[in-house]
N, C-alpha and C. Protein backbone atom coordinates (compact mmCIF):
# COMPACT_ATOMS: atom_id res chain seq x y z
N UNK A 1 6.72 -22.95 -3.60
CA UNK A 1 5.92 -21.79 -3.24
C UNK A 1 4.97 -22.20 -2.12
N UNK A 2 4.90 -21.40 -1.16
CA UNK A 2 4.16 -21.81 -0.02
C UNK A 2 3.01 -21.19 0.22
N UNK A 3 1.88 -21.41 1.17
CA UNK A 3 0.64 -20.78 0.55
C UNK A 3 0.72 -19.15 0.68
N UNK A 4 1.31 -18.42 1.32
CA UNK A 4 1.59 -17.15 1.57
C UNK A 4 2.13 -16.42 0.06
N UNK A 5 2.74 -17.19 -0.48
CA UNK A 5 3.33 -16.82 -1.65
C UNK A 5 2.49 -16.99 -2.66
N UNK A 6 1.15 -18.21 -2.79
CA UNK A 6 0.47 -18.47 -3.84
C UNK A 6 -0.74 -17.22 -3.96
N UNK A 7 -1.06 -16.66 -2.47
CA UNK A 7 -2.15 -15.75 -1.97
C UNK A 7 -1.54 -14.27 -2.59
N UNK A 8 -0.59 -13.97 -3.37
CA UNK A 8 -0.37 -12.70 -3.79
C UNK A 8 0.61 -11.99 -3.10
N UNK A 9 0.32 -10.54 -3.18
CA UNK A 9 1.23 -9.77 -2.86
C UNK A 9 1.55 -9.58 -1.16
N UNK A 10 2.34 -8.86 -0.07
CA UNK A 10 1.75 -8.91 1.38
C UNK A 10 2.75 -7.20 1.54
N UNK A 11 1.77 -6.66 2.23
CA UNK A 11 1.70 -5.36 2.29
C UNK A 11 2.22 -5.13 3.74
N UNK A 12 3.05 -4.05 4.08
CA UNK A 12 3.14 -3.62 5.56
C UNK A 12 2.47 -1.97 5.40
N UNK A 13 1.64 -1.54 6.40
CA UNK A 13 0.45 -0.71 6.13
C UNK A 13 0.82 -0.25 6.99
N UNK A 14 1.76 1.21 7.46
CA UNK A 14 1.10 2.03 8.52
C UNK A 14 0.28 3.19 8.65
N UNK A 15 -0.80 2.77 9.33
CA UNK A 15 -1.93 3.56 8.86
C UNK A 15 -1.92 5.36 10.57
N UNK A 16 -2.28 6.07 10.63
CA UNK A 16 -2.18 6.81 11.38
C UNK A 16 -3.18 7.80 11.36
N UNK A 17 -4.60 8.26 12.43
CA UNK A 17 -5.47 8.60 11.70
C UNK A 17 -5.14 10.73 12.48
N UNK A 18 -5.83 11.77 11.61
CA UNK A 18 -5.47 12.91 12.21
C UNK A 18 -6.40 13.06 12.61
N UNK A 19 -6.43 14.29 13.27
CA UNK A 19 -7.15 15.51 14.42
C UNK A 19 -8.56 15.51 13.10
N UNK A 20 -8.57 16.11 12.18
CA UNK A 20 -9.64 16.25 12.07
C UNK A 20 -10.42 14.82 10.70
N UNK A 21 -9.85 13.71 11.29
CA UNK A 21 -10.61 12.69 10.71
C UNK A 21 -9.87 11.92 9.64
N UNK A 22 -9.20 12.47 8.85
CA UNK A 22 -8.07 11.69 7.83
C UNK A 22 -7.24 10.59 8.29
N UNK A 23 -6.44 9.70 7.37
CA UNK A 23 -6.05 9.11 7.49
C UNK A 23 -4.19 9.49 6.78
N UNK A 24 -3.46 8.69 7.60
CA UNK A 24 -2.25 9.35 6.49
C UNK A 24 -1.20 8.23 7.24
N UNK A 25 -0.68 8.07 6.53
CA UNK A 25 0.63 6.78 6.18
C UNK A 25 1.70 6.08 5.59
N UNK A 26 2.00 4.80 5.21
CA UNK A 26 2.89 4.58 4.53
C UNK A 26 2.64 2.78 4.42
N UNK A 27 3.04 3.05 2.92
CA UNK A 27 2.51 1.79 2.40
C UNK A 27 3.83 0.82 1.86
N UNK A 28 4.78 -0.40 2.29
CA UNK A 28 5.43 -0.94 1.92
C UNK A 28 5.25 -2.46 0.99
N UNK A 29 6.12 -3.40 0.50
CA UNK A 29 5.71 -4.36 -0.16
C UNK A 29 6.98 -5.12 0.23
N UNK A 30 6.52 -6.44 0.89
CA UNK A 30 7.41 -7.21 1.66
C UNK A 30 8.65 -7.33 0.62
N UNK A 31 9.89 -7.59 0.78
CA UNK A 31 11.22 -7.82 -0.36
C UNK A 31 11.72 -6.30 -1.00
N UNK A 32 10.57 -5.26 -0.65
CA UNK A 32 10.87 -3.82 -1.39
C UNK A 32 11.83 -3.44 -0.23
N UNK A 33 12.56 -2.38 -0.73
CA UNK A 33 12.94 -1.10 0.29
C UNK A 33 12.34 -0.17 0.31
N UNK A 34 11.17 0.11 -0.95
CA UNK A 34 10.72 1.31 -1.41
C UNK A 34 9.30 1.40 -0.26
N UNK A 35 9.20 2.57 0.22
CA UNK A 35 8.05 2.79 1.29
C UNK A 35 7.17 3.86 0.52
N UNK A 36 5.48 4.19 0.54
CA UNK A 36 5.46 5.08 -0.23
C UNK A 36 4.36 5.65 0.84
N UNK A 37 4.45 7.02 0.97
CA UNK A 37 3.12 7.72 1.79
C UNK A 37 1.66 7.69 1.12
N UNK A 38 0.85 7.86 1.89
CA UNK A 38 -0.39 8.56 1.61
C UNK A 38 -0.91 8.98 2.57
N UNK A 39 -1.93 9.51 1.39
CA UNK A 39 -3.14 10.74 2.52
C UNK A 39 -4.44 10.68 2.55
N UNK A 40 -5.48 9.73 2.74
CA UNK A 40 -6.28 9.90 2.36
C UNK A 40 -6.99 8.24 2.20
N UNK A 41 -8.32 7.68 2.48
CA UNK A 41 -8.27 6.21 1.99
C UNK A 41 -8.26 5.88 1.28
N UNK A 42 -8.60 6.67 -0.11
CA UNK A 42 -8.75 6.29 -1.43
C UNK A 42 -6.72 6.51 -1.95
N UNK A 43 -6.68 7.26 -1.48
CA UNK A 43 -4.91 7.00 -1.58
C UNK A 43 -4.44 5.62 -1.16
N UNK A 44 -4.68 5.34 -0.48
CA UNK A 44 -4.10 3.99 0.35
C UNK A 44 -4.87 3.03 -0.43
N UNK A 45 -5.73 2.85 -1.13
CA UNK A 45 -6.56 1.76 -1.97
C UNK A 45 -5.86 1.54 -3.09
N UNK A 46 -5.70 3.40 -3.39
CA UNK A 46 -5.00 2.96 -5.06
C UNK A 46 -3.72 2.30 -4.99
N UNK A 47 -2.99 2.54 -3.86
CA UNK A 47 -1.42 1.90 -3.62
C UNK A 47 -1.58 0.37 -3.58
N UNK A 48 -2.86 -0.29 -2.96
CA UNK A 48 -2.76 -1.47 -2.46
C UNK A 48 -3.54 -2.18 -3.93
N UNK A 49 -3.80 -1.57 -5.00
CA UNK A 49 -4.49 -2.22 -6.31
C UNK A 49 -3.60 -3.21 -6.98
N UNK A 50 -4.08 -3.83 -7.54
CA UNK A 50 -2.50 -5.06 -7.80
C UNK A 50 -1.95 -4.38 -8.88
N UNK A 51 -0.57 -4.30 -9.25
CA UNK A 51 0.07 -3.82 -10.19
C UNK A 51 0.19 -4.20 -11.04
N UNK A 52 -0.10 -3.03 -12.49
CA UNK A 52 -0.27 -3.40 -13.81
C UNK A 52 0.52 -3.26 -14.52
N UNK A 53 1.75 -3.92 -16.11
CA UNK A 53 1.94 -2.98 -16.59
C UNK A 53 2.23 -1.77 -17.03
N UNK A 54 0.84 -1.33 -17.18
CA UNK A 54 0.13 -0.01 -18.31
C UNK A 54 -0.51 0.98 -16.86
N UNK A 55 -0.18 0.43 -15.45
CA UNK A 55 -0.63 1.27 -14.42
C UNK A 55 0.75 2.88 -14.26
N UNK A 56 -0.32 3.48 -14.05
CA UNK A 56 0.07 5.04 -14.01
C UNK A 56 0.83 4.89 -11.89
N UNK A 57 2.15 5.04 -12.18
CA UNK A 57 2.67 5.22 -10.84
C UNK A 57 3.12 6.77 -10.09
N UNK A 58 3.18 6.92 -9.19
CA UNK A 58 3.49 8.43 -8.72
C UNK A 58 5.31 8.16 -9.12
């Protein structure tokens, strides 16, 4: 395991901001295929929280 791998998870983030101030994007996880949107920063926080379990997914 190399240190990149010991440091956790690694995220590809595209972030894109709108006309009237929002944020909106798409959130991947290196080895996934799965890409997931959001809208909002607190959207994009909850995506990037480390995964639980007992965590509630969309």
């Amino acid at each position: 395991m190399d240190g990149d791998e010991a440091a956790g998870e690694r995220f590809v983030v595209d972030i894109r901001p709108t006309p009237d101030g929002r944020v909106v994007g798409t959130v991947g996880r290196t080895g996934s295929a799965e890409v997931v949107p959001f809208s909002g920063w607190m959207d994009l926080l909850r995506l990037l929280e480390p995964r639980t379990p007992d965590a509630v997914t969309r």
